[in-house]
Protein backbone atom coordinates (compact mmCIF):
# COMPACT_ATOMS: atom_id res chain seq x y z
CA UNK A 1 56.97 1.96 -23.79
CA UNK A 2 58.10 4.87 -21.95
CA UNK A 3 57.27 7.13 -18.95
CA UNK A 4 57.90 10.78 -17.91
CA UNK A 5 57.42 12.89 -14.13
CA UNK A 6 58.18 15.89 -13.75
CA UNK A 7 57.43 18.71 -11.72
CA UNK A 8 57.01 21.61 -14.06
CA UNK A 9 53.30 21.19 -14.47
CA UNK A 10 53.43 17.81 -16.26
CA UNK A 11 50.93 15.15 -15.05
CA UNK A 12 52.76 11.55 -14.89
CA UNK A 13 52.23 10.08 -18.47
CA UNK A 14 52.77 6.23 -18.43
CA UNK A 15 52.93 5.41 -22.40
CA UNK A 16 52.23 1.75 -23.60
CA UNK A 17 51.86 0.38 -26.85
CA UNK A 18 48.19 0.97 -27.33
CA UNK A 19 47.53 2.57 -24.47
CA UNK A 20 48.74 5.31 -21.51
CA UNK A 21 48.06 5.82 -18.39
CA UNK A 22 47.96 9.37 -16.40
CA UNK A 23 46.22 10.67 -13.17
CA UNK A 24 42.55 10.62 -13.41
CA UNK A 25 40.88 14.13 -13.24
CA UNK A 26 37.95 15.34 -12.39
CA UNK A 27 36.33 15.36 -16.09
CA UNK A 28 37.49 11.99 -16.63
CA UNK A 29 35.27 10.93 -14.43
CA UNK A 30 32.12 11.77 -16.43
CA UNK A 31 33.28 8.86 -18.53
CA UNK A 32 32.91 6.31 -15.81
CA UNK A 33 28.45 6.56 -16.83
CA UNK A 34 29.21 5.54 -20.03
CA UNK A 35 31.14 2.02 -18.98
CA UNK A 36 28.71 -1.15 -19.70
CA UNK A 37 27.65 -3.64 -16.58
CA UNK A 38 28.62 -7.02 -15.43
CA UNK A 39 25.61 -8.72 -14.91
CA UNK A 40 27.08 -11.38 -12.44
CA UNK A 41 26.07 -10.05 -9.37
CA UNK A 42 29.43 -11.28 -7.84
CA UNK A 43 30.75 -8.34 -9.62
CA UNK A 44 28.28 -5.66 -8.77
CA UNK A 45 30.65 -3.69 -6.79
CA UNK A 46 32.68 -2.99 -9.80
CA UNK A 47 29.98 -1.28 -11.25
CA UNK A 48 29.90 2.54 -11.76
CA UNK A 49 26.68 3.93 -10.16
CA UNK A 50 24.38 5.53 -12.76
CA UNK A 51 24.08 8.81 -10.96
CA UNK A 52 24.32 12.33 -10.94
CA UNK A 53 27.15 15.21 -11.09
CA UNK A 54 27.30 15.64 -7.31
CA UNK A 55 28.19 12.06 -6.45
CA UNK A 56 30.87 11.71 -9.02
CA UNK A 57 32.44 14.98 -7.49
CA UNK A 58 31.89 13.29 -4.40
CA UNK A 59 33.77 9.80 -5.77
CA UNK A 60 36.42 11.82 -6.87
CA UNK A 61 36.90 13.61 -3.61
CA UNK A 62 37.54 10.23 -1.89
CA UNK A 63 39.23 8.47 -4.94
CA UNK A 64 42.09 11.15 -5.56
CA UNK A 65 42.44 13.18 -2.66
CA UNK A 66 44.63 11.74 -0.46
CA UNK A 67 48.46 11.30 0.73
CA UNK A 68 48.22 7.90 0.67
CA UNK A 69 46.37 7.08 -2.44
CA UNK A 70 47.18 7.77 -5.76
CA UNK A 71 44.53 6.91 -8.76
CA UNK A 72 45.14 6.49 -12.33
CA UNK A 73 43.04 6.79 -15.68
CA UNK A 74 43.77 4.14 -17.91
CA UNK A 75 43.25 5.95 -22.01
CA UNK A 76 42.94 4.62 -25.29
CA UNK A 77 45.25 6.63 -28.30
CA UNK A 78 41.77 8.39 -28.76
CA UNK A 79 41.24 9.37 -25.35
CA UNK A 80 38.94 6.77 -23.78
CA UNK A 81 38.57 5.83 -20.13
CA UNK A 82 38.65 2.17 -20.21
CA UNK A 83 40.17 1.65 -16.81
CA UNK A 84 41.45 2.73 -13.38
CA UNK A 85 44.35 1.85 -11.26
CA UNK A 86 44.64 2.62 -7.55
CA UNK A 87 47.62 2.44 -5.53
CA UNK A 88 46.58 2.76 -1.72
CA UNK A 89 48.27 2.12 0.93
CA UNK A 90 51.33 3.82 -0.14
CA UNK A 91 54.09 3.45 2.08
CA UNK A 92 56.56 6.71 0.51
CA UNK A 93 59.58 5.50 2.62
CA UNK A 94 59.10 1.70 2.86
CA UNK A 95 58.35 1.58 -1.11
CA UNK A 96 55.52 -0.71 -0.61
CA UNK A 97 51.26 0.03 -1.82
CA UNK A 98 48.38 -1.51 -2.43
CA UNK A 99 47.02 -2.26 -6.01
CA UNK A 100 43.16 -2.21 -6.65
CA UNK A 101 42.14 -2.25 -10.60
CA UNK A 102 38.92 -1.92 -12.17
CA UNK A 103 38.24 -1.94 -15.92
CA UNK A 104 35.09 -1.40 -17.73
CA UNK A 105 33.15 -4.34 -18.56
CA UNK A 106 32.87 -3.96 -22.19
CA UNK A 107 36.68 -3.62 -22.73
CA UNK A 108 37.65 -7.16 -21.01
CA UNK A 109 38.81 -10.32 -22.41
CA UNK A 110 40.75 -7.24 -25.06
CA UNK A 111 44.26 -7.14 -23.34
CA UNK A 112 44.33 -3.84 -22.03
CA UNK A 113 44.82 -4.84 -18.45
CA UNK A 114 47.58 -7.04 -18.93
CA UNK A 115 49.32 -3.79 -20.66
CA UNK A 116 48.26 -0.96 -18.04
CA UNK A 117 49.57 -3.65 -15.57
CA UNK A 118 52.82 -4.61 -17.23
CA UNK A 119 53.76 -0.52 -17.91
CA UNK A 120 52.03 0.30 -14.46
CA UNK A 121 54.42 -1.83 -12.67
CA UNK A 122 57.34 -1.33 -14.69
CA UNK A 123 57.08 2.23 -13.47
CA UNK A 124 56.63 2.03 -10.28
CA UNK A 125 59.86 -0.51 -10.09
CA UNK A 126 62.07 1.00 -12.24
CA UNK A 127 61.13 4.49 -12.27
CA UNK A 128 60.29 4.96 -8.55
CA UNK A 129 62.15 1.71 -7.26
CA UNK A 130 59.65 0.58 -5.22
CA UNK A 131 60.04 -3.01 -3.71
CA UNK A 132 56.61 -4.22 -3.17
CA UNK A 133 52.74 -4.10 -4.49
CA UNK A 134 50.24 -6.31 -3.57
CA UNK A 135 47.04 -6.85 -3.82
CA UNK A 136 43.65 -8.74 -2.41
CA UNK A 137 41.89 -10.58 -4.88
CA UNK A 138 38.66 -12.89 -4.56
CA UNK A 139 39.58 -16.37 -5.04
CA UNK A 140 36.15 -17.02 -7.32
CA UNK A 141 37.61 -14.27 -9.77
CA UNK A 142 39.50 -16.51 -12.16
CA UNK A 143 39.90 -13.85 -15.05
CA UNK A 144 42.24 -11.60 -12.78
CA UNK A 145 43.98 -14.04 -11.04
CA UNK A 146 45.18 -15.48 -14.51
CA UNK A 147 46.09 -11.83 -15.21
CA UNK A 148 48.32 -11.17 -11.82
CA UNK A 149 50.01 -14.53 -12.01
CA UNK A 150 51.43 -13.84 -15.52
CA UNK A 151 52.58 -10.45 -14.69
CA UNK A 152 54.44 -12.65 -11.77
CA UNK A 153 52.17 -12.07 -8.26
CA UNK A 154 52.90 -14.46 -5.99
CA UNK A 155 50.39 -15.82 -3.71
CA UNK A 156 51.46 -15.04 0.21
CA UNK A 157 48.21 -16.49 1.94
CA UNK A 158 44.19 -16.98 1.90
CA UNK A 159 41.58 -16.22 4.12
CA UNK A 160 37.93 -16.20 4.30
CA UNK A 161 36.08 -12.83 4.99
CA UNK A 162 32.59 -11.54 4.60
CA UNK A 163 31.71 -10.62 1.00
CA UNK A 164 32.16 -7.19 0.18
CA UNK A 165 28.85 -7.00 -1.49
CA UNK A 166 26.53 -6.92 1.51
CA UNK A 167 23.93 -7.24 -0.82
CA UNK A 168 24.49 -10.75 -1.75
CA UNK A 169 22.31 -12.86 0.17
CA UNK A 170 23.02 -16.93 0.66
CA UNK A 171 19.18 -17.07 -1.44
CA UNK A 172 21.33 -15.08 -4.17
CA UNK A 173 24.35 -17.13 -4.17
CA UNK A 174 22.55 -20.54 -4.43
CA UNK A 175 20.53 -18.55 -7.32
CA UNK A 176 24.19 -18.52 -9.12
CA UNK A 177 25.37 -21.95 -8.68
CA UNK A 178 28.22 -20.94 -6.64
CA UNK A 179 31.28 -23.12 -5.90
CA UNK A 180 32.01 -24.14 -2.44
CA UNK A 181 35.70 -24.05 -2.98
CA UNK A 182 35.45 -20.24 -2.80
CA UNK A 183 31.95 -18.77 -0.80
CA UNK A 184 30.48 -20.10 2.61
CA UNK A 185 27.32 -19.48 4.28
CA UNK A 186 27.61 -19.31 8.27
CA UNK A 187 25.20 -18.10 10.20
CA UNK A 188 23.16 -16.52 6.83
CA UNK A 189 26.24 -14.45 6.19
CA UNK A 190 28.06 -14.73 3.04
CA UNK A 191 31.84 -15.33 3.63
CA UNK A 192 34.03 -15.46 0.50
CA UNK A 193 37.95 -17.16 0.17
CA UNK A 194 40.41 -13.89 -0.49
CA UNK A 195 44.13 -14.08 -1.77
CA UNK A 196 46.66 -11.53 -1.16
CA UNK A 197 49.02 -11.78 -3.77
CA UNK A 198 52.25 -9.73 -4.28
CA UNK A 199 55.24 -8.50 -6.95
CA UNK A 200 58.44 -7.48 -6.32
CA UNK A 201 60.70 -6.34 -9.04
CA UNK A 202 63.00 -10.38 -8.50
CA UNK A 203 59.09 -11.70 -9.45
CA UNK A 204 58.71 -9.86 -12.52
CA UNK A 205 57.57 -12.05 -15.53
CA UNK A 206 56.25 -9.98 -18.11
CA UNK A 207 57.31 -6.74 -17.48
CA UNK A 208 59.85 -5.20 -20.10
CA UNK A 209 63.47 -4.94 -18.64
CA UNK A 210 64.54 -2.13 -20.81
CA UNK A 211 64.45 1.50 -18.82
């Protein structure tokens, strides 16, 4: 594993084992319609809209643009989009961001996020020395909370919040079978239990030492 920055021209390159990880571009984006579909409708929102030109210009625009927020392809040796990481958030002086990841459906259960994570991180600790990432996860989504607790996040607290898929309705969510440990109905509003979980390099697992 290794990592470059520089500031001749260079993008960041993030290098795993079978995988690296750069700044997302513009015409990476146009990879995004090809990604497959979760079909629980918990996970709509992680879906890539099927749409034109003009709204992925538009998704870039408010992806990548900012001060604040950084976002990152995640590649395949033969050039394949099979992820995204967002830091948001980003506190410059205080070393401190939020983490949001999204990887395409058809690629899970494969590995690759526990490896974009592990070099992601190690990066942004060891290259960068930041001191803090967290990160807000949905209690109900067991898959990436297995993930973040073997990279070494650490659970700070819970709370319930509406879901962030307005769409889901409380006729929906009986439709699923869902588990009252982790969704309520009040008022015929979906709320849903939400972790925020952090890393700080003294929490680090998984993540390779060397430099």
């Amino acid at each position: 594993m290794g990592a470059f920055d520089t500031n001749g021209g260079n993008p960041l390159l993030i290098i795993g084992e079978n995988l690296y990880i750069r700044r997302l571009k513009r015409e990476d984006v146009d990879q995004l319609k090809h990604w497959g579909t979760h079909r629980d409708p918990l996970f709509e929102t992680y879906n890539f809209p099927k749409t034109n030109e003009r709204y992925r210009d538009y998704w870039y625009k408010e992806k990548q643009g900012k001060f604040f927020r950084r976002i990152f392809g995640v590649f395949l040796e033969d050039g394949r989009l099979v992820g995204y990481i967002t830091l948001k958030s980003i506190r410059w002086i205080r070393k401190k961001a939020e983490l949001g990841v999204v990887f395409d459906p058809k690629e899970l259960d494969k590995g690759f996020g526990k490896e974009a994570l592990e070099v992601f991180l190690h990066y942004w600790f060891r290259k960068k020395n930041f001191k803090e990432i967290y990160l807000i996860v949905g209690a109900f989504n067991k898959r990436a909370k297995k993930v973040y607790e073997n990279l070494g996040f650490v659970k700070e607290y819970e709370c319930w919040e509406s879901f962030e898929n307005p769409k889901i309705t409380p006729e929906i969510l009986q439709r699923v079978g869902y588990e009252e440990e982790f969704f309520k109905i009040y008022k015929e509003e979906v709320y849903c239990k939400y972790e925020r979980m952090y890393i700080k390099p003294e929490n680090i697992h998984n993540i390779h030492k060397k430099s």
